[in-house]
Each structure stands twice: as C-alpha cells, then as structure tokens.
C-alpha atoms as a PDB file:
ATOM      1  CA  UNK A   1      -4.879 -15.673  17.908  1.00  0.00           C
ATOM      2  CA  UNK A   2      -7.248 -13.136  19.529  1.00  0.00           C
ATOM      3  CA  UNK A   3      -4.247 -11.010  20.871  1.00  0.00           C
ATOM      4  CA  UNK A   4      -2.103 -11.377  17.281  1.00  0.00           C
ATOM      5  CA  UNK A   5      -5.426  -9.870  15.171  1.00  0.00           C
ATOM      6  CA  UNK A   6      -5.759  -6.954  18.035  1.00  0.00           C
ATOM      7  CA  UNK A   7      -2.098  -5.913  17.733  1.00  0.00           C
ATOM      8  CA  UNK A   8      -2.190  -6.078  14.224  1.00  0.00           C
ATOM      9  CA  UNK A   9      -4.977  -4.185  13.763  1.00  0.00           C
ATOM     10  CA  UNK A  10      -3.274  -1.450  16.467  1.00  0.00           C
ATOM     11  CA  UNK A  11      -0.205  -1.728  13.893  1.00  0.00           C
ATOM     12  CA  UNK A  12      -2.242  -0.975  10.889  1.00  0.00           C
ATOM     13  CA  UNK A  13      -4.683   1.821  12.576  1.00  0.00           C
ATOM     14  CA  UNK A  14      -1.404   3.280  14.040  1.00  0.00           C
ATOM     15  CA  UNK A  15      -0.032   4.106  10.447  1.00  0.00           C
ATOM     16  CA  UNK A  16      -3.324   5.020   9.235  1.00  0.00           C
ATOM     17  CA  UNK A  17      -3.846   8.085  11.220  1.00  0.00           C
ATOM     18  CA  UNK A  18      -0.071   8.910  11.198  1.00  0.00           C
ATOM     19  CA  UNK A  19      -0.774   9.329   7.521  1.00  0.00           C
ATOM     20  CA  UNK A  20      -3.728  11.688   8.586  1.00  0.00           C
ATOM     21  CA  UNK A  21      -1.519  13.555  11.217  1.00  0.00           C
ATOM     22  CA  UNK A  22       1.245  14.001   9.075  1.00  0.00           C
ATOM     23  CA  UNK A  23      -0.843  15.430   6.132  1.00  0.00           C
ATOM     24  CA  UNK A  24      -2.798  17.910   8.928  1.00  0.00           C
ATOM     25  CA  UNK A  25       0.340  19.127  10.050  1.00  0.00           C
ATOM     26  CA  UNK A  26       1.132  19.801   6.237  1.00  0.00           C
ATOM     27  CA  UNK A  27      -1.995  21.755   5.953  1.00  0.00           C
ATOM     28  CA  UNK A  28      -1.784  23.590   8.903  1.00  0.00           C
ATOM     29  CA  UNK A  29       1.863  24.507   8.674  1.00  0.00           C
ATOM     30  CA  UNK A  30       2.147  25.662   4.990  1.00  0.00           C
ATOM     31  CA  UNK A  31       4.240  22.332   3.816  1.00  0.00           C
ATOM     32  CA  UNK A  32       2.361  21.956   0.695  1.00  0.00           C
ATOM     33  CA  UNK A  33       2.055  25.427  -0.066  1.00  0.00           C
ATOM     34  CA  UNK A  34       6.222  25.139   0.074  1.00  0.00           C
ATOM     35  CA  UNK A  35       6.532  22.418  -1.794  1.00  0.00           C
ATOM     36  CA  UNK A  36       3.874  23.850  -4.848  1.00  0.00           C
ATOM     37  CA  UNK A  37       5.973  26.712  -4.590  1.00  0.00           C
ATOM     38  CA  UNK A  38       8.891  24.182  -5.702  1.00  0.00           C
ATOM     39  CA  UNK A  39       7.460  23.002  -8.619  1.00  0.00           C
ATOM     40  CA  UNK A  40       6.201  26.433  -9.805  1.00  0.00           C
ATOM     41  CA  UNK A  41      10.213  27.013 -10.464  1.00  0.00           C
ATOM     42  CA  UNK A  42      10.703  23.868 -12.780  1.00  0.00           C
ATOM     43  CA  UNK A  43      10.451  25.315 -16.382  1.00  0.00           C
ATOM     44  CA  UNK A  44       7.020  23.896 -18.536  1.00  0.00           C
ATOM     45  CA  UNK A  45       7.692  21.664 -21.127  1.00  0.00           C
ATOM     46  CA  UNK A  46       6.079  21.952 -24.594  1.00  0.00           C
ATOM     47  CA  UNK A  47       6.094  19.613 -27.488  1.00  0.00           C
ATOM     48  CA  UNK A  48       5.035  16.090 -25.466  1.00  0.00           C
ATOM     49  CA  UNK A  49       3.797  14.055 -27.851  1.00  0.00           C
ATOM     50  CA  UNK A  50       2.409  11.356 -25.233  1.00  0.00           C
ATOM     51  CA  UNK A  51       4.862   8.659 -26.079  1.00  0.00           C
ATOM     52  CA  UNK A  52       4.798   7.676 -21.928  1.00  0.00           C
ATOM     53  CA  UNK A  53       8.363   6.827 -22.478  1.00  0.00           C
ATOM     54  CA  UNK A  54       9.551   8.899 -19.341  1.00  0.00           C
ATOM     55  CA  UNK A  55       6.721   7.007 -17.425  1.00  0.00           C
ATOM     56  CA  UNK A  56       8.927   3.964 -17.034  1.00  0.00           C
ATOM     57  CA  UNK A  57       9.242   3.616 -13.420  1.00  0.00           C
ATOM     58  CA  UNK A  58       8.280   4.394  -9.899  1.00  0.00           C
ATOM     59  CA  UNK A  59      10.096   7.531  -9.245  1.00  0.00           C
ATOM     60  CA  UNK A  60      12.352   8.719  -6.692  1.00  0.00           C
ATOM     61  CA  UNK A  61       9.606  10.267  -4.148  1.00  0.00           C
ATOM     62  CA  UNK A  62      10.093  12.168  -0.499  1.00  0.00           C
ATOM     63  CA  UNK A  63       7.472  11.535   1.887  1.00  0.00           C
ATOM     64  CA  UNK A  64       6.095  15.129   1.944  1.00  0.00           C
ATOM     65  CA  UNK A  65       5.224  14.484  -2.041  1.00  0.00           C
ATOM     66  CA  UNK A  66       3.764  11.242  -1.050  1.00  0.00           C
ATOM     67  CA  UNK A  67       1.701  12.745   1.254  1.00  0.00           C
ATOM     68  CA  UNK A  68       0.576  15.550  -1.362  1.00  0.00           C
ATOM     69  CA  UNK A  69      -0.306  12.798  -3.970  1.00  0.00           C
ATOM     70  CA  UNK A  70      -2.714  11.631  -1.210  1.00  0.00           C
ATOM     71  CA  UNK A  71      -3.787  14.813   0.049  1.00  0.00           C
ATOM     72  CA  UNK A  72      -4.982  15.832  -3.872  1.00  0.00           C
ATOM     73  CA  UNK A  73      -6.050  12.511  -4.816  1.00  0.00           C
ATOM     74  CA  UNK A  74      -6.891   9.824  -1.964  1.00  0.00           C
ATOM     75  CA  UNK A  75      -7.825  12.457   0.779  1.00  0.00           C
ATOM     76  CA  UNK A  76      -9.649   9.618   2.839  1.00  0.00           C
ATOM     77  CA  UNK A  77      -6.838   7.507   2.433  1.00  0.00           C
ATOM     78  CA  UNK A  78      -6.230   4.819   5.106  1.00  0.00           C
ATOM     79  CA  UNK A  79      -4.588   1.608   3.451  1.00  0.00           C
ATOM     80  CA  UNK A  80      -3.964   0.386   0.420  1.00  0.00           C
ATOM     81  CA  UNK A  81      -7.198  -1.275   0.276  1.00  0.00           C
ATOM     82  CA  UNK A  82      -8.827   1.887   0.638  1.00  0.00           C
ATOM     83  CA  UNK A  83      -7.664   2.750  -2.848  1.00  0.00           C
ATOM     84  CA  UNK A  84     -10.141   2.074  -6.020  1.00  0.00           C
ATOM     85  CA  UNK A  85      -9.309  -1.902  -6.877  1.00  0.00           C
ATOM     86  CA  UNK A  86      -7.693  -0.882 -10.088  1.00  0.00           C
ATOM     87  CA  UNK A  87      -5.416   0.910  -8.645  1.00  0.00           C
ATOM     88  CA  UNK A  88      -4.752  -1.382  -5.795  1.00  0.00           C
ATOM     89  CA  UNK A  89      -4.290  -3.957  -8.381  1.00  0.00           C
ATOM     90  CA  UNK A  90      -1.403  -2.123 -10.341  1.00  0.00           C
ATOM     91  CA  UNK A  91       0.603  -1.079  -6.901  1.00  0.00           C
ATOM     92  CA  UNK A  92       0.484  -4.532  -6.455  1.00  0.00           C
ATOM     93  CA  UNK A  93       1.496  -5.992  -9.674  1.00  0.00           C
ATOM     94  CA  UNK A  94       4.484  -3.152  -9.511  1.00  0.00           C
ATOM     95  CA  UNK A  95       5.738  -3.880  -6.107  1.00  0.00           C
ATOM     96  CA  UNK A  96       5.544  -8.003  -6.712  1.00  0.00           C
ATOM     97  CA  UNK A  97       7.818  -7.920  -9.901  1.00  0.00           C
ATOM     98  CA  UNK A  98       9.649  -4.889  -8.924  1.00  0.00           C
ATOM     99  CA  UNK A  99      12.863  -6.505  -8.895  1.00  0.00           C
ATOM    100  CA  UNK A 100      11.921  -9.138 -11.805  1.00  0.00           C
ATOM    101  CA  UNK A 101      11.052  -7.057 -15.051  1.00  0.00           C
ATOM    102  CA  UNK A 102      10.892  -3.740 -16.326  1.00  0.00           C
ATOM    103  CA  UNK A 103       7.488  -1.791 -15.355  1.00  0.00           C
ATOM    104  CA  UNK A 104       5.271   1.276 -15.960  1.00  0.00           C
ATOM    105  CA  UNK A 105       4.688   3.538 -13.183  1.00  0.00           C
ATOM    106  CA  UNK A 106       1.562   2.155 -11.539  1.00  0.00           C
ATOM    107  CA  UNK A 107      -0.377   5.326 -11.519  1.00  0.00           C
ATOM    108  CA  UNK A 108      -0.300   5.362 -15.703  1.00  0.00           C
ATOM    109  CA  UNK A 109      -3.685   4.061 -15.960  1.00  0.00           C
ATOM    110  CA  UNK A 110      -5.208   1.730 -19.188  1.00  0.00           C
ATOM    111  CA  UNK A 111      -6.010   4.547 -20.882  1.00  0.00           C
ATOM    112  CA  UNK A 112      -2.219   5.805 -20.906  1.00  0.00           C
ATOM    113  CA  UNK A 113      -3.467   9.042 -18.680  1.00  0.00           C
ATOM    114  CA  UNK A 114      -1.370   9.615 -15.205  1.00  0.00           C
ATOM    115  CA  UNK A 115      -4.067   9.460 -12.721  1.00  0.00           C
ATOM    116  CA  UNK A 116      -1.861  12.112 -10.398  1.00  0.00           C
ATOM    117  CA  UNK A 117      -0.452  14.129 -12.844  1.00  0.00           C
ATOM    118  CA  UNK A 118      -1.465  17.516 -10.854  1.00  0.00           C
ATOM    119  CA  UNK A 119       0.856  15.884  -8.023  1.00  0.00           C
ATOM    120  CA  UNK A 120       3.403  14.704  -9.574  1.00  0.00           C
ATOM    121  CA  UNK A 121       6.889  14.180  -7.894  1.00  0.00           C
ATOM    122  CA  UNK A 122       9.995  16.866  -8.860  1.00  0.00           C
ATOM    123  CA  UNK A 123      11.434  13.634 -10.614  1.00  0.00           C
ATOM    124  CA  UNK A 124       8.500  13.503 -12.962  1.00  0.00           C
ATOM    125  CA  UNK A 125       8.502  17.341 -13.551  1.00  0.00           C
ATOM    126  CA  UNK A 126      12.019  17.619 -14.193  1.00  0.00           C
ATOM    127  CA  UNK A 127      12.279  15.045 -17.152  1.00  0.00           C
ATOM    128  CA  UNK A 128      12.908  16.711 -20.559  1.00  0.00           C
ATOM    129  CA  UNK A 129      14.103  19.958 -18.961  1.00  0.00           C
ATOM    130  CA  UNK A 130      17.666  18.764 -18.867  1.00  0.00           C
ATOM    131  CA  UNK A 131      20.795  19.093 -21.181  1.00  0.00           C
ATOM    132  CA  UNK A 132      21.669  15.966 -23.040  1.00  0.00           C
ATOM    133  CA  UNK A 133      25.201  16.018 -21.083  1.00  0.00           C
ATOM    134  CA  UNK A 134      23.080  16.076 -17.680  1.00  0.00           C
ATOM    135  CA  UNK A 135      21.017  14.179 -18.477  1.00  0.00           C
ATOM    136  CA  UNK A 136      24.039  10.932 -19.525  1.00  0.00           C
ATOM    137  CA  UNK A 137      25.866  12.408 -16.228  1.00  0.00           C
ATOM    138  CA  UNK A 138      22.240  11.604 -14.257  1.00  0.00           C
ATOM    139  CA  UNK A 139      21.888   8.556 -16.053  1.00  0.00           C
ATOM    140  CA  UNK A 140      25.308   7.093 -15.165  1.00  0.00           C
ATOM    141  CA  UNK A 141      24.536   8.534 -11.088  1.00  0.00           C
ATOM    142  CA  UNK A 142      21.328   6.300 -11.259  1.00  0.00           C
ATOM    143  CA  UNK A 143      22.990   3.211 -12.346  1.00  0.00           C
ATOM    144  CA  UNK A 144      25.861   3.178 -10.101  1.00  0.00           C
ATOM    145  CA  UNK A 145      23.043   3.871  -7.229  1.00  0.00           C
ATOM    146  CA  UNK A 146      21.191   0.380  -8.525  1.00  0.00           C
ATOM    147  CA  UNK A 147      24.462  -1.291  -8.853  1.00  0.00           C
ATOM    148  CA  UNK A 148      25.540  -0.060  -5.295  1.00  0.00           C
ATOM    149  CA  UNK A 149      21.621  -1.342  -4.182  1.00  0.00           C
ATOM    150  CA  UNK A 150      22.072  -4.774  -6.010  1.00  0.00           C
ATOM    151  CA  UNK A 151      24.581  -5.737  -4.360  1.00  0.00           C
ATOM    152  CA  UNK A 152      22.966  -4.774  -0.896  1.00  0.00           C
ATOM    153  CA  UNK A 153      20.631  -7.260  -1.880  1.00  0.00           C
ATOM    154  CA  UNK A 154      22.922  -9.635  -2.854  1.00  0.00           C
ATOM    155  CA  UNK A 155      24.652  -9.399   0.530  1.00  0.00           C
ATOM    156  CA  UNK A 156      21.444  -9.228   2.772  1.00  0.00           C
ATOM    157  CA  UNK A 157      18.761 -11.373   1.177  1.00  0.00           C
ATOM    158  CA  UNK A 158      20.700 -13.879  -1.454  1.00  0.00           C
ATOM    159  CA  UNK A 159      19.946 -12.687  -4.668  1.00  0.00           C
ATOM    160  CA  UNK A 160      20.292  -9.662  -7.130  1.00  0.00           C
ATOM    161  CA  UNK A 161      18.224  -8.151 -10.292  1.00  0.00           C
ATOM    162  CA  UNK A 162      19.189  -8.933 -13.640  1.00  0.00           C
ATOM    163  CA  UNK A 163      21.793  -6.653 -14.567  1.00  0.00           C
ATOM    164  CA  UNK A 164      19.435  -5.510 -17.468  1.00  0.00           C
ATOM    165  CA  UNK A 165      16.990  -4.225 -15.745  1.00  0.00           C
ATOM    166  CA  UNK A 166      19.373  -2.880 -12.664  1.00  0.00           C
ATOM    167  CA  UNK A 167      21.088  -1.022 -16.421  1.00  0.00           C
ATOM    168  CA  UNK A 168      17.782   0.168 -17.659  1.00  0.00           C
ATOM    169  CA  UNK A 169      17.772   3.723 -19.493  1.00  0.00           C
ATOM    170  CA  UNK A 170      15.055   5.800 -20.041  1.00  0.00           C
ATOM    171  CA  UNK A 171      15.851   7.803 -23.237  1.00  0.00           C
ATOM    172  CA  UNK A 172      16.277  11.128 -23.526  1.00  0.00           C
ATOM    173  CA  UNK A 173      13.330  12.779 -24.677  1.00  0.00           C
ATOM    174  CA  UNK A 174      13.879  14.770 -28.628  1.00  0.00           C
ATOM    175  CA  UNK A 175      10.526  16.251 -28.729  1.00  0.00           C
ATOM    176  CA  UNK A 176      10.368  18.069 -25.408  1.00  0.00           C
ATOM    177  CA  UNK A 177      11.357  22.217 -25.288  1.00  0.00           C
ATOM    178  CA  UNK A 178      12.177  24.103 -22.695  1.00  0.00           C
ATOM    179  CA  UNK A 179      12.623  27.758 -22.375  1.00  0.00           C
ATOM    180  CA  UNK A 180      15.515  27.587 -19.752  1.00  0.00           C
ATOM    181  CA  UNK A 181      17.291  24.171 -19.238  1.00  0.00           C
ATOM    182  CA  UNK A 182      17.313  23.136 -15.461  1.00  0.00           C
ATOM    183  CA  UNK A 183      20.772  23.046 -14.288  1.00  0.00           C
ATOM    184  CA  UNK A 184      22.652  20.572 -11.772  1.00  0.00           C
ATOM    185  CA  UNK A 185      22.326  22.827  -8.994  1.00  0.00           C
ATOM    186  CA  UNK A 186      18.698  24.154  -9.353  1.00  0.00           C
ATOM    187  CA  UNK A 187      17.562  20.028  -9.150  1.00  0.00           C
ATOM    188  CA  UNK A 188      19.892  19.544  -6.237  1.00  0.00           C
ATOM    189  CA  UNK A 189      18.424  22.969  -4.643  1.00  0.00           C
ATOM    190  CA  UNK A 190      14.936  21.873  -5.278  1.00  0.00           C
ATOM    191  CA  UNK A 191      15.813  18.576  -3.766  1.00  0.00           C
ATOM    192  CA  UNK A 192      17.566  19.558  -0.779  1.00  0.00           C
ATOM    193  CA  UNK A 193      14.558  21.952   0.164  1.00  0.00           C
ATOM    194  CA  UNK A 194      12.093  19.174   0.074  1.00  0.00           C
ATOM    195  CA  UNK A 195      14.568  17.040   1.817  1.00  0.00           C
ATOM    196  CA  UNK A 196      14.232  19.986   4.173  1.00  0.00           C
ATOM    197  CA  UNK A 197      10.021  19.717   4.548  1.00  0.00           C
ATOM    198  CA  UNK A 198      10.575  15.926   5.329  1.00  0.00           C
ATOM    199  CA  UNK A 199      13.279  17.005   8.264  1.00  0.00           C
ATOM    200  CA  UNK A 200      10.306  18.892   9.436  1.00  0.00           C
ATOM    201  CA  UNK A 201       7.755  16.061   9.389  1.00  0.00           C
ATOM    202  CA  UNK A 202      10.585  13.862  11.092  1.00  0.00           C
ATOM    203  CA  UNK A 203      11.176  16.430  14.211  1.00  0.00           C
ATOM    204  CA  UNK A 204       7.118  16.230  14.511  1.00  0.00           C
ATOM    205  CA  UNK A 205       7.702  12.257  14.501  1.00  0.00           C
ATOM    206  CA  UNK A 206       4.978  12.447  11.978  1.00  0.00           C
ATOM    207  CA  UNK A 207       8.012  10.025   9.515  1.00  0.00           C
ATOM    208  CA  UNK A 208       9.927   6.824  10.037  1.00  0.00           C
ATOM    209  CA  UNK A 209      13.443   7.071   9.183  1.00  0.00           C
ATOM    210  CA  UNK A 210      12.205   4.130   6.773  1.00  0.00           C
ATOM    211  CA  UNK A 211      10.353   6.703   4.508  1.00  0.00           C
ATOM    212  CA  UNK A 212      13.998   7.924   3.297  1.00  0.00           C
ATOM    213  CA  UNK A 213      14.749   7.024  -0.540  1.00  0.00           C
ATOM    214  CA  UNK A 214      11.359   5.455  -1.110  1.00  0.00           C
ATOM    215  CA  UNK A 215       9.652   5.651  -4.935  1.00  0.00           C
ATOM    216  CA  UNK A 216       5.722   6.394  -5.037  1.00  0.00           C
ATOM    217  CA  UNK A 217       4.830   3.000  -5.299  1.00  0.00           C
ATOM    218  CA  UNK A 218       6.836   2.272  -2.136  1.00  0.00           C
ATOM    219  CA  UNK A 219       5.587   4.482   0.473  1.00  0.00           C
ATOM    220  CA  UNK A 220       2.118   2.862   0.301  1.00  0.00           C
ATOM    221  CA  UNK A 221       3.426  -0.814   1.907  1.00  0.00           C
ATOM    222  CA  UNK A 222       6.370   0.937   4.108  1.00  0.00           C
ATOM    223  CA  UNK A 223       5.098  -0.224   7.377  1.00  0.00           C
ATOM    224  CA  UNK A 224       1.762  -0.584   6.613  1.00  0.00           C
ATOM    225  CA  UNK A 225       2.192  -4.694   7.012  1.00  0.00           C
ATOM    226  CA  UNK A 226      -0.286  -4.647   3.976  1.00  0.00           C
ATOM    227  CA  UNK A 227       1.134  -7.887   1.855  1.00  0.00           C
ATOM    228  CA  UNK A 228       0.079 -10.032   5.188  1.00  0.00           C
ATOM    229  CA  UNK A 229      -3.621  -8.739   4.788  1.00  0.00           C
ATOM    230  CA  UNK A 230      -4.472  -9.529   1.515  1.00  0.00           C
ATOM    231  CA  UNK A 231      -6.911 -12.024  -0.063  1.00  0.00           C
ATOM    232  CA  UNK A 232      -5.419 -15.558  -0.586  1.00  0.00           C
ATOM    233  CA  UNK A 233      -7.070 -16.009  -4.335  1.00  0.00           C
ATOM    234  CA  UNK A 234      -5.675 -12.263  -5.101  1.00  0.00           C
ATOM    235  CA  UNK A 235      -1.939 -13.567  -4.000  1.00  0.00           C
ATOM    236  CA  UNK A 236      -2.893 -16.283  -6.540  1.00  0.00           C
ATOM    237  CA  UNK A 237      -3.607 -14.474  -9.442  1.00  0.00           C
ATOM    238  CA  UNK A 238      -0.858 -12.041  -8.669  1.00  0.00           C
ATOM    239  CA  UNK A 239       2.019 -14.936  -8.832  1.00  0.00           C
ATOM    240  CA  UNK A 240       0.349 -16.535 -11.515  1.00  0.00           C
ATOM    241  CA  UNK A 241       0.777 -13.143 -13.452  1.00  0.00           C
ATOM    242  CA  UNK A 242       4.350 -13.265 -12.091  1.00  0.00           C
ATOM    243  CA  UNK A 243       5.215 -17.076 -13.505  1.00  0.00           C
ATOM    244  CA  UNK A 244       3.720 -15.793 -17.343  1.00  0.00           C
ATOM    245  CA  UNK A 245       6.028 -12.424 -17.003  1.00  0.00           C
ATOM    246  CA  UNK A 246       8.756 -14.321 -15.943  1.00  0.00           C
ATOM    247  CA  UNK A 247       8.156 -16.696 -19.159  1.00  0.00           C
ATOM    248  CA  UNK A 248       7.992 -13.559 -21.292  1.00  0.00           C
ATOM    249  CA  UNK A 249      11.051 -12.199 -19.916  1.00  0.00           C
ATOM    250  CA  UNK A 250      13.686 -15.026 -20.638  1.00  0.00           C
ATOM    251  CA  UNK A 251      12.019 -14.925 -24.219  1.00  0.00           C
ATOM    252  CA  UNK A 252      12.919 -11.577 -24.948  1.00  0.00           C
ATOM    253  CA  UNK A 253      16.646 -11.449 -25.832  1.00  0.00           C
ATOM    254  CA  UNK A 254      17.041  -7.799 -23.982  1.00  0.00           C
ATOM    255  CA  UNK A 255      16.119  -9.440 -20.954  1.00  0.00           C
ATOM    256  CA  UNK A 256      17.851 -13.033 -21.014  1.00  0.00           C
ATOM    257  CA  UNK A 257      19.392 -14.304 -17.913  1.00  0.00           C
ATOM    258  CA  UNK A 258      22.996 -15.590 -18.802  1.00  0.00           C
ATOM    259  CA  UNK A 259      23.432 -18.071 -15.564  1.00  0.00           C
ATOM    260  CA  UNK A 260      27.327 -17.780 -16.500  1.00  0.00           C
ATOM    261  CA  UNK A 261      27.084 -13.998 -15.944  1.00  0.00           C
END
C-alpha cells in the first residue's frame, strides 16, 4: 500500500510541474505573446446582449490555450483541487454527465459572468463573427465529428450518447455585428498556427500526445489520475446529482431516450 500511495503521488507531482514547465517555456519563448497575437486578428463583436446562449459547452481547446487560461487565471495551479471549490465543483459536475445531458461551460459562473473571459479559447472568440452559411456548414462538420466519436464509444466502451445531445445546435447568434465576417480560411489559419505552438510544446516533451482534441474542461483530468483522489462523500453527492439529472432528462420530451432507436 506504502509503494502504490508513493507512485501515485510521483504520478500526480510529475504532471504538476510539467504543467509549470510547459507554461515557463511559454513565457520564456514568446508562446503566449504568439498566441495573443492570434486573437488580436479575430474581429470584436458588438451588440451581445448576454443571452449565454453560445456558452453551451466545453469548447474545442489546444493545450497552449489551456495553459494560458492557467497562466492568467490559476498561476499556482497544481491539480484540480488546487482550484477554488466552486470551481472544482462545476469541472466536476461537467466532466461526470458529460456524455449524459446537455451542459454549460463550467467556467460560466452563478452569476452568468465567464470567470476566464480575458483567456478565452479561439472557439469562444470566433462565435458570432461567422456568415450564417458558415456557420450551418460548421455546424453540420461538428455533428458528423460527434457522430464519428459516438460510435468510437460505442465500439470501445459499450455504449453511446443520446443522439440528441450528440445533435445538439447552438443557434446562430441575430444580435451579434461584426465589421468583417471571419472567413473559412482565416479560422483554419488561426487554427493551424496554434496547432503549430502545441507542435512546439510537444518537441520540448512539455505535451502528451493525449492533450490533442481536448475541450477546456478536459485538459484538467487528462492524466492527472484526479477522479481516483477525490473525497468519497463528494463522489456521493456528485452521482446523486447525476440520478436527479438523469430523472429530469427522460422528462423533457427534447431529450427522451427511444430504447427502439
């Protein structure tokens, strides 16, 4: 039992300072001053009228954003559990019924605020700067990508989101103006540069191959063995919460599971 505790402790300090390394090597090497140079080109959007609508998932995040959500916001980060419990609490609650009902993004706190707004991924940034046509032609990408990842799960672990949430849309926002529209190929430029910063972070072996096509709320349990750490009574109360939003889902008829589907 002794040796188990010391090698998982070695695990879990291992991927606590290669958070630290990796964001020093940022600093040091001008990654976040690239990647702040990135966003500066997406256009500003006026008109939000704080609906949250577009703050309807976990976004699409490379590691080198992760890293400069943490950098801005958790600069001592080391674990999960070094977060402040409320936010613990809603990475939690968003990574346990991930695959089960349709969520908020974690980081939209109770007060409806985005408690990293200043870092926000490109995903986030983008939203509202597209054409309607792009933005139908990027809405029927993302769904074959979660019916292509659906049945992966099918396949390798038995079982496969509800086709209603795996067909989820996030709608296209009318009260959002732009000055110049972002085109296909200035997202996929943007994206392939910081696609670019993470090969950089890779050939430092400061990232895991397992950090590719991770969302926010994902990077912070890649690897980091954090689900076997936590309190009992907090797994509790966390699949207790599951069981009631379970209950509410097969009572809403957007959401019912047809067992002859």
């Amino acid at each position: 039992m002794a040796y188990q505790n010391a090698h998982q402790n070695a695990h879990q300090n291992a991927h606590q300072n290669a958070h630290q390394k990796a964001i020093a090597f940022a600093r040091e090497n001008g990654l976040f001053n690239q990647l702040e140079g990135i966003y500066a080109q997406v256009p500003h959007c006026d008109g939000c009228i704080g609906c949250k609508t577009c703050c309807a998932e976990s976004v699409d995040t490379t590691y080198i954003e992760f890293l400069y959500v943490l950098n801005c916001y958790y600069p001592d980060y080391q674990d999960l559990l070094s977060l402040p419990d409320d936010m613990q609490k809603r990475l939690l609650k968003f990574t346990l019924f991930e695959l089960s009902i349709p969520q908020k993004c974690p980081f939209l706190n109770e007060d409806g605020c985005c408690e990293v707004y200043e870092a926000r991924p490109l995903a986030c940034r983008v939203y509202g700067t597209m054409s309607r046509s792009d933005y139908e032609a990027n809405y029927r990408a993302v769904i074959r990508q979660n019916l292509h990842l659906g049945q992966m799960l099918q396949k390798e672990k038995g079982f496969m989101p509800h086709r209603a949430l795996m067909m989820r849309k996030i709608p296209f926002c009318e009260h959002v103006s732009v000055t110049t529209q972002t085109t296909t190929a200035m997202r996929t430029a943007w994206q392939n540069e910081l696609v670019n910063l993470d090969g950089k972070l890779y050939f430092e072996s400061l990232m895991s191959m397992a950090r590719l096509n991770g969302h926010l709320a994902g990077h912070f349990f890649i690897e980091d063995g954090i689900l076997e750490r936590l309190p009992e009574d907090l797994i509790t109360s966390l699949r207790i919460g599951i069981l009631e939003a379970l209950q509410n889902q097969y009572n809403d008829p957007a959401l019912q599971i047809n067992n002859g589907e």
